[in-house]
Protein backbone atom coordinates (compact mmCIF):
# COMPACT_ATOMS: atom_id res chain seq x y z
CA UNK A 1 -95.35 -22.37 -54.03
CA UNK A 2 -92.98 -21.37 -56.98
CA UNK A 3 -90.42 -22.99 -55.81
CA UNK A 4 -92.19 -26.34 -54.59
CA UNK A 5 -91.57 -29.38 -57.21
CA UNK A 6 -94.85 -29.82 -59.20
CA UNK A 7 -95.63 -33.21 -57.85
CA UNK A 8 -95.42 -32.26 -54.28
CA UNK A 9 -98.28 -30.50 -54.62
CA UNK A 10 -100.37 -33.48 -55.24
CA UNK A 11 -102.60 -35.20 -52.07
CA UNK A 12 -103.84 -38.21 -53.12
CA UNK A 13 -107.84 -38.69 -52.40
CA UNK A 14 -107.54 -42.30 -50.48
CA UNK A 15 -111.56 -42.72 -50.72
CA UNK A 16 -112.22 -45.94 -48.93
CA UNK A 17 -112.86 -47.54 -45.49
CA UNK A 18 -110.02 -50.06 -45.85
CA UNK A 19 -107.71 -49.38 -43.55
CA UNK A 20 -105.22 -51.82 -44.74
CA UNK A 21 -105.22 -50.12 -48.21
CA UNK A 22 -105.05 -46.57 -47.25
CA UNK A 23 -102.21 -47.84 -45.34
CA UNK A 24 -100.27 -50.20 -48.25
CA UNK A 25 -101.16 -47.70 -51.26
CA UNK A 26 -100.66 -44.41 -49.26
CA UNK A 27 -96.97 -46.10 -47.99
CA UNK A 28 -96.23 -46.61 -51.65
CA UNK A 29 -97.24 -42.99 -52.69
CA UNK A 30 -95.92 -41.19 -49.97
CA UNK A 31 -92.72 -41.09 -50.72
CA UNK A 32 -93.64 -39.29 -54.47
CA UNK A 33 -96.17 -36.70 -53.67
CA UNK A 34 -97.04 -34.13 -51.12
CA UNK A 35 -99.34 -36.05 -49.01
CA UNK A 36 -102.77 -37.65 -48.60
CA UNK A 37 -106.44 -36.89 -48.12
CA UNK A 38 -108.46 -38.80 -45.94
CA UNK A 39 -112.24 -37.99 -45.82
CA UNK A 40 -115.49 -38.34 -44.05
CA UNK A 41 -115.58 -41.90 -45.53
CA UNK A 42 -112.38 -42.86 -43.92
CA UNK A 43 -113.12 -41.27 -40.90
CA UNK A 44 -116.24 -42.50 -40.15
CA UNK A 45 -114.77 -46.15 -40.49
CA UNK A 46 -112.00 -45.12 -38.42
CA UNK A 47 -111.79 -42.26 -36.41
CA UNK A 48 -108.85 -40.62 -35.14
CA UNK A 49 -106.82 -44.26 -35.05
CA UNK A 50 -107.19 -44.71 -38.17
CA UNK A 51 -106.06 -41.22 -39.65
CA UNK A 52 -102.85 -41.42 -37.13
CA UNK A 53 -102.37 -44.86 -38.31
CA UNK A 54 -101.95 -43.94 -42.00
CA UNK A 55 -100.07 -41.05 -40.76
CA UNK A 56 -97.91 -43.19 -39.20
CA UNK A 57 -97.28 -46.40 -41.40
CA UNK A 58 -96.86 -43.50 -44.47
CA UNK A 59 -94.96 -40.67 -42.50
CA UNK A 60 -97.02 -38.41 -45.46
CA UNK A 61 -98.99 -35.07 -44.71
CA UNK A 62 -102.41 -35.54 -44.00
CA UNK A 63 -105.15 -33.51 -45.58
CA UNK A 64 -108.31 -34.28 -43.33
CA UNK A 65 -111.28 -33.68 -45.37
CA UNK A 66 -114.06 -32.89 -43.02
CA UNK A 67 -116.01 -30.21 -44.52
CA UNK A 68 -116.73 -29.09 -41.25
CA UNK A 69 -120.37 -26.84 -41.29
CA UNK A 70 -122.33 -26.09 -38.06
CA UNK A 71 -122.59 -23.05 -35.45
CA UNK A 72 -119.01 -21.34 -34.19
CA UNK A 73 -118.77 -23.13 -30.99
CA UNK A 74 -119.79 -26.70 -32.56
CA UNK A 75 -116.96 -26.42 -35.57
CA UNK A 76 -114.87 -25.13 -32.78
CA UNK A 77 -114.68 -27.63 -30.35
CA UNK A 78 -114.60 -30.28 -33.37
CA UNK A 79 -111.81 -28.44 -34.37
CA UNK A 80 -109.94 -29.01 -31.47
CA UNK A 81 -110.65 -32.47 -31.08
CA UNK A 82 -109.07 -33.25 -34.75
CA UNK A 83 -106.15 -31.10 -34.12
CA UNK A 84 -105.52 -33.04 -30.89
CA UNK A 85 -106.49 -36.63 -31.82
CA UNK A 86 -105.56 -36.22 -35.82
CA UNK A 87 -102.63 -33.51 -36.07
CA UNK A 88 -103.44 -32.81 -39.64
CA UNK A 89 -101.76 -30.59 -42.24
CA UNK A 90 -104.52 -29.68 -43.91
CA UNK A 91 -108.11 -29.00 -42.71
CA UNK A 92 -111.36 -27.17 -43.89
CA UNK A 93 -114.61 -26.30 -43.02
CA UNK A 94 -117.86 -24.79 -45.51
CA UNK A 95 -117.33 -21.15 -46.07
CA UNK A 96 -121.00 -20.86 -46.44
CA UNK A 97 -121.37 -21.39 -42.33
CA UNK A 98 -120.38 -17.67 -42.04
CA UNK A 99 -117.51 -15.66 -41.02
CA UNK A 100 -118.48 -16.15 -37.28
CA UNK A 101 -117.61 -19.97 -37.87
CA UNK A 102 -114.50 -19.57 -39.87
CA UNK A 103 -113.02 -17.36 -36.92
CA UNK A 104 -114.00 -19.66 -34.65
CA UNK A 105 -112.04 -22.51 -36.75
CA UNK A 106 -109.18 -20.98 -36.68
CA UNK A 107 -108.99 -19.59 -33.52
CA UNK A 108 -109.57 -23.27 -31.87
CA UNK A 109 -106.80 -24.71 -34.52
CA UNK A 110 -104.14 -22.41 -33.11
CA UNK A 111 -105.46 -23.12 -29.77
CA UNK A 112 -105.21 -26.81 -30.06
CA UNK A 113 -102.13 -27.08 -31.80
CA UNK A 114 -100.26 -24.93 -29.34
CA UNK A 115 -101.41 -26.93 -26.15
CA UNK A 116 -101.17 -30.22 -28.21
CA UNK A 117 -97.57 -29.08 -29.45
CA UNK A 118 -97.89 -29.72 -32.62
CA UNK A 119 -97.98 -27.51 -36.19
CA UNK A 120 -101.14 -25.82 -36.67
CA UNK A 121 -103.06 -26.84 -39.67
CA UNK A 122 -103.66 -24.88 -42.34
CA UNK A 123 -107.18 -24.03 -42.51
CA UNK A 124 -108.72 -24.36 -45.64
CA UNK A 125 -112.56 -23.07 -46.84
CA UNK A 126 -114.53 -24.99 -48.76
CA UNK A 127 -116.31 -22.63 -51.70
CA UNK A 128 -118.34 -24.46 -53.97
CA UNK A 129 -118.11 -28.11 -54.54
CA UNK A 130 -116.49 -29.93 -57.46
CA UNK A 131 -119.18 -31.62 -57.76
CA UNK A 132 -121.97 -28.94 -58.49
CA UNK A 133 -122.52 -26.04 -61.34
CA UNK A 134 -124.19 -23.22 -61.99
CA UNK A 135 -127.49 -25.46 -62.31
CA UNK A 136 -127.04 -26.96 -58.87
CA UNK A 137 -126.49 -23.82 -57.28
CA UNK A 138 -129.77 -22.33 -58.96
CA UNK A 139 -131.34 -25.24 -57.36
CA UNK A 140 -130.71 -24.68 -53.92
CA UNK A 141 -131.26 -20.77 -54.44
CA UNK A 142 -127.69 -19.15 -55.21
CA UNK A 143 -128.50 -17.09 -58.19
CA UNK A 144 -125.40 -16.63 -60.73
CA UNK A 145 -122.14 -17.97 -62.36
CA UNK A 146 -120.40 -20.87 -60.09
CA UNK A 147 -117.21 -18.24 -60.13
CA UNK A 148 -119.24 -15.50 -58.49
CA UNK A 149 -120.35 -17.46 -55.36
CA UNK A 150 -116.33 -18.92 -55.04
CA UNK A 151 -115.16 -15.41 -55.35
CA UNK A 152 -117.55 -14.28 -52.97
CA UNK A 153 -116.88 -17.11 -50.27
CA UNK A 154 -112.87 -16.67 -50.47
CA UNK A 155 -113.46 -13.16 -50.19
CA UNK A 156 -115.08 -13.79 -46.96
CA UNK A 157 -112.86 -16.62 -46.04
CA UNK A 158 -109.69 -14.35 -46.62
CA UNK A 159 -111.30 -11.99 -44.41
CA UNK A 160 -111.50 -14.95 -41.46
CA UNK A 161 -108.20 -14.99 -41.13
CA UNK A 162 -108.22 -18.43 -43.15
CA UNK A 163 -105.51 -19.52 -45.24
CA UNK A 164 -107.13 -20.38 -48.07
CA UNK A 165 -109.79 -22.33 -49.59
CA UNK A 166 -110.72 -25.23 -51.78
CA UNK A 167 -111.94 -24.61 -55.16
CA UNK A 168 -112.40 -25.94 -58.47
CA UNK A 169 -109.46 -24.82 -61.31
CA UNK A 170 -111.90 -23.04 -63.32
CA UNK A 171 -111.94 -20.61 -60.19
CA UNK A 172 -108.79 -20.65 -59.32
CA UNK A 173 -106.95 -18.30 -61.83
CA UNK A 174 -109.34 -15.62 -60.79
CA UNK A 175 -108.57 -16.19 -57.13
CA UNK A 176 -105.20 -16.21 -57.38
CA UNK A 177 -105.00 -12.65 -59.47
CA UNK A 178 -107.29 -11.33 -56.30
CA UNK A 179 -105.63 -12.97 -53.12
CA UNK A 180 -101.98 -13.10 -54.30
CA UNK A 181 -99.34 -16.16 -53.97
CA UNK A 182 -99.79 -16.63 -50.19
CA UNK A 183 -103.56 -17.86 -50.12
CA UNK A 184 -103.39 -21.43 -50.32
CA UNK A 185 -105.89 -22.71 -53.61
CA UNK A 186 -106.45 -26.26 -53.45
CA UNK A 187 -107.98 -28.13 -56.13
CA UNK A 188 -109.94 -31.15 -56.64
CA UNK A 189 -111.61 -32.57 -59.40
CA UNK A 190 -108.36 -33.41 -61.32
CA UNK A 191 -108.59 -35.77 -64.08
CA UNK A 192 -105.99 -36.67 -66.78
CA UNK A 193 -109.04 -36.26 -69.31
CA UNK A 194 -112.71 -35.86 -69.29
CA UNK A 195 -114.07 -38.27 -67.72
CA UNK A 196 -117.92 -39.23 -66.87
CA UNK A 197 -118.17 -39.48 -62.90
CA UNK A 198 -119.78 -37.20 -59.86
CA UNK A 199 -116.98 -34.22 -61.30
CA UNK A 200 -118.66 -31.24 -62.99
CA UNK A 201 -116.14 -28.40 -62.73
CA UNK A 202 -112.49 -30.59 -63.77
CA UNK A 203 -109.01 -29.93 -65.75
CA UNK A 204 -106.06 -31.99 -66.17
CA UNK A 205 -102.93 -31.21 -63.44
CA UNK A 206 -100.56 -29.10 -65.82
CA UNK A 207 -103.76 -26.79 -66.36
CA UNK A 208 -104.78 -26.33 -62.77
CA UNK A 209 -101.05 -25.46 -61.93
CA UNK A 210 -100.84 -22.91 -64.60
CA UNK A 211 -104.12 -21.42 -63.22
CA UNK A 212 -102.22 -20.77 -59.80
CA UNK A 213 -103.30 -24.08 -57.67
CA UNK A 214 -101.09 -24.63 -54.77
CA UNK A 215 -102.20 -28.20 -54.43
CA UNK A 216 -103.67 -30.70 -56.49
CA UNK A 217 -106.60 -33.59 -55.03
CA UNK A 218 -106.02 -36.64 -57.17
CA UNK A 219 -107.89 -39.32 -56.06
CA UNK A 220 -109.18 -42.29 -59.01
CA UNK A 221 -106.49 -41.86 -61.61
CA UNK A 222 -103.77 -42.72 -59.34
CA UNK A 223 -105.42 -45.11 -57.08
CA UNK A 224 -107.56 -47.27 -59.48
CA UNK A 225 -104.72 -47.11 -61.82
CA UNK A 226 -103.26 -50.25 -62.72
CA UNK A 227 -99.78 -49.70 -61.53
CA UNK A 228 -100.75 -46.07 -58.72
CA UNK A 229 -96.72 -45.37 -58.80
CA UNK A 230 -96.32 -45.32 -62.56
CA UNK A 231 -99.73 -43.13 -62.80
CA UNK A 232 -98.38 -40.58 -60.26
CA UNK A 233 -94.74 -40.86 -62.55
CA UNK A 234 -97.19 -40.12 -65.69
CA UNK A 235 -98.90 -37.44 -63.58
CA UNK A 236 -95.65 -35.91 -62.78
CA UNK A 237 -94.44 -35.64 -65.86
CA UNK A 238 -97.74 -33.71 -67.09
CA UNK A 239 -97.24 -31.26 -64.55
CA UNK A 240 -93.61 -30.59 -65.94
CA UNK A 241 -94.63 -28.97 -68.47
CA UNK A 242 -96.60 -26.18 -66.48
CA UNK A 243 -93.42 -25.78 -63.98
């Protein structure tokens, strides 16, 4: 990724069920960043049509942000089915559903791709959510630091033959010391300051790229930004200074 212009690795988080918009805003962006992320909201609104239709009207890579998490032969066979339908360039599953499932993953996405012929995704492991600390995890019975579970779970995701995971920056310069420059580290939770929303675990974009992120998930300060182009030219400038 050395060699990859800074803002190129930035997905923007399109976070809506509005079609239309995904389509106008990511057509807008597209052309400035690495690509876009369309999640469970978008997909529930819209299925596989709608993710090919932003795909289409933008021509941008499409991280599909399923969070995939059930037995191997279930994630499997949904696997398949976005690969075929979807044809994303990024997609990722919970590393907590086992090693079992993550082999399964990525055996069905290289399956999938080569009878649909199209690129294989990269298949990305979720760790621990952006979302929740070391609190949260207490609460639902992981014992210990937020960076000990993510350790743990990319340990066990670079062992399934994954190629990488998702994680939050505060995890990520650890990860990348262990795994090296090949495992993909993608990061969410980037904001250009602190800001009070559902993010726990954040840091601006220069500071997750000099703690070894591959790719950057930016999702409100360039879409409810007043002008989303001149926030991802501000964003891109920030990340200059860590190139």
């Amino acid at each position: 990724m050395t060699k990859t212009a800074p803002i190129r690795r930035v997905f923007c988080a399109l976070d809506t069920t509005d079609l239309a918009w995904a389509r106008s805003i990511g057509s807008g962006l597209a052309p400035k960043i690495g690509g876009l992320k369309l999640g469970l909201e978008f997909y529930g609104a819209h299925g596989p049509q709608g993710v090919r239709q932003v795909a289409e009207a933008t021509g941008a890579k499409i991280f599909l942000d399923m969070k995939l998490h059930d037995i191997p032969n279930t994630v499997a066979g949904a696997v398949r089915s976005l690969v075929a339908s979807c044809s994303p360039y990024l997609l990722n599953v919970h590393a907590s559903g086992g090693k079992a499932m993550m082999e399964a993953a990525r055996d069905a996405a290289g399956d999938a791709a080569t009878k649909a012929g199209v690129e294989r995704p990269r298949m990305l492991a979720v760790t621990v959510l952006t979302s929740l600390d070391g609190s949260d995890l207490d609460q639902v019975g992981q014992k210990g630091p937020a960076l000990d579970q993510v350790k743990r779970l990319a340990d066990l995701t670079r062992r399934s033959g994954l190629d990488g995971v998702v994680c939050s920056a505060e995890e990520s310069a650890a990860l990348r010391a262990e795994h090296g420059p090949d495992f993909l580290l993608v990061v969410p939770g980037i904001r250009m300051a602190a800001a009070g929303d559902d993010q726990k675990r954040v840091v601006t974009p220069a500071e997750a790229v000099r703690r070894g992120a591959s790719y950057i998930v930016i999702g409100r300060p360039i879409t409810q930004a007043k002008d989303p182009g001149t926030a991802v030219d501000e964003i891109a400038r920030h990340m200059a200074e860590a190139a």
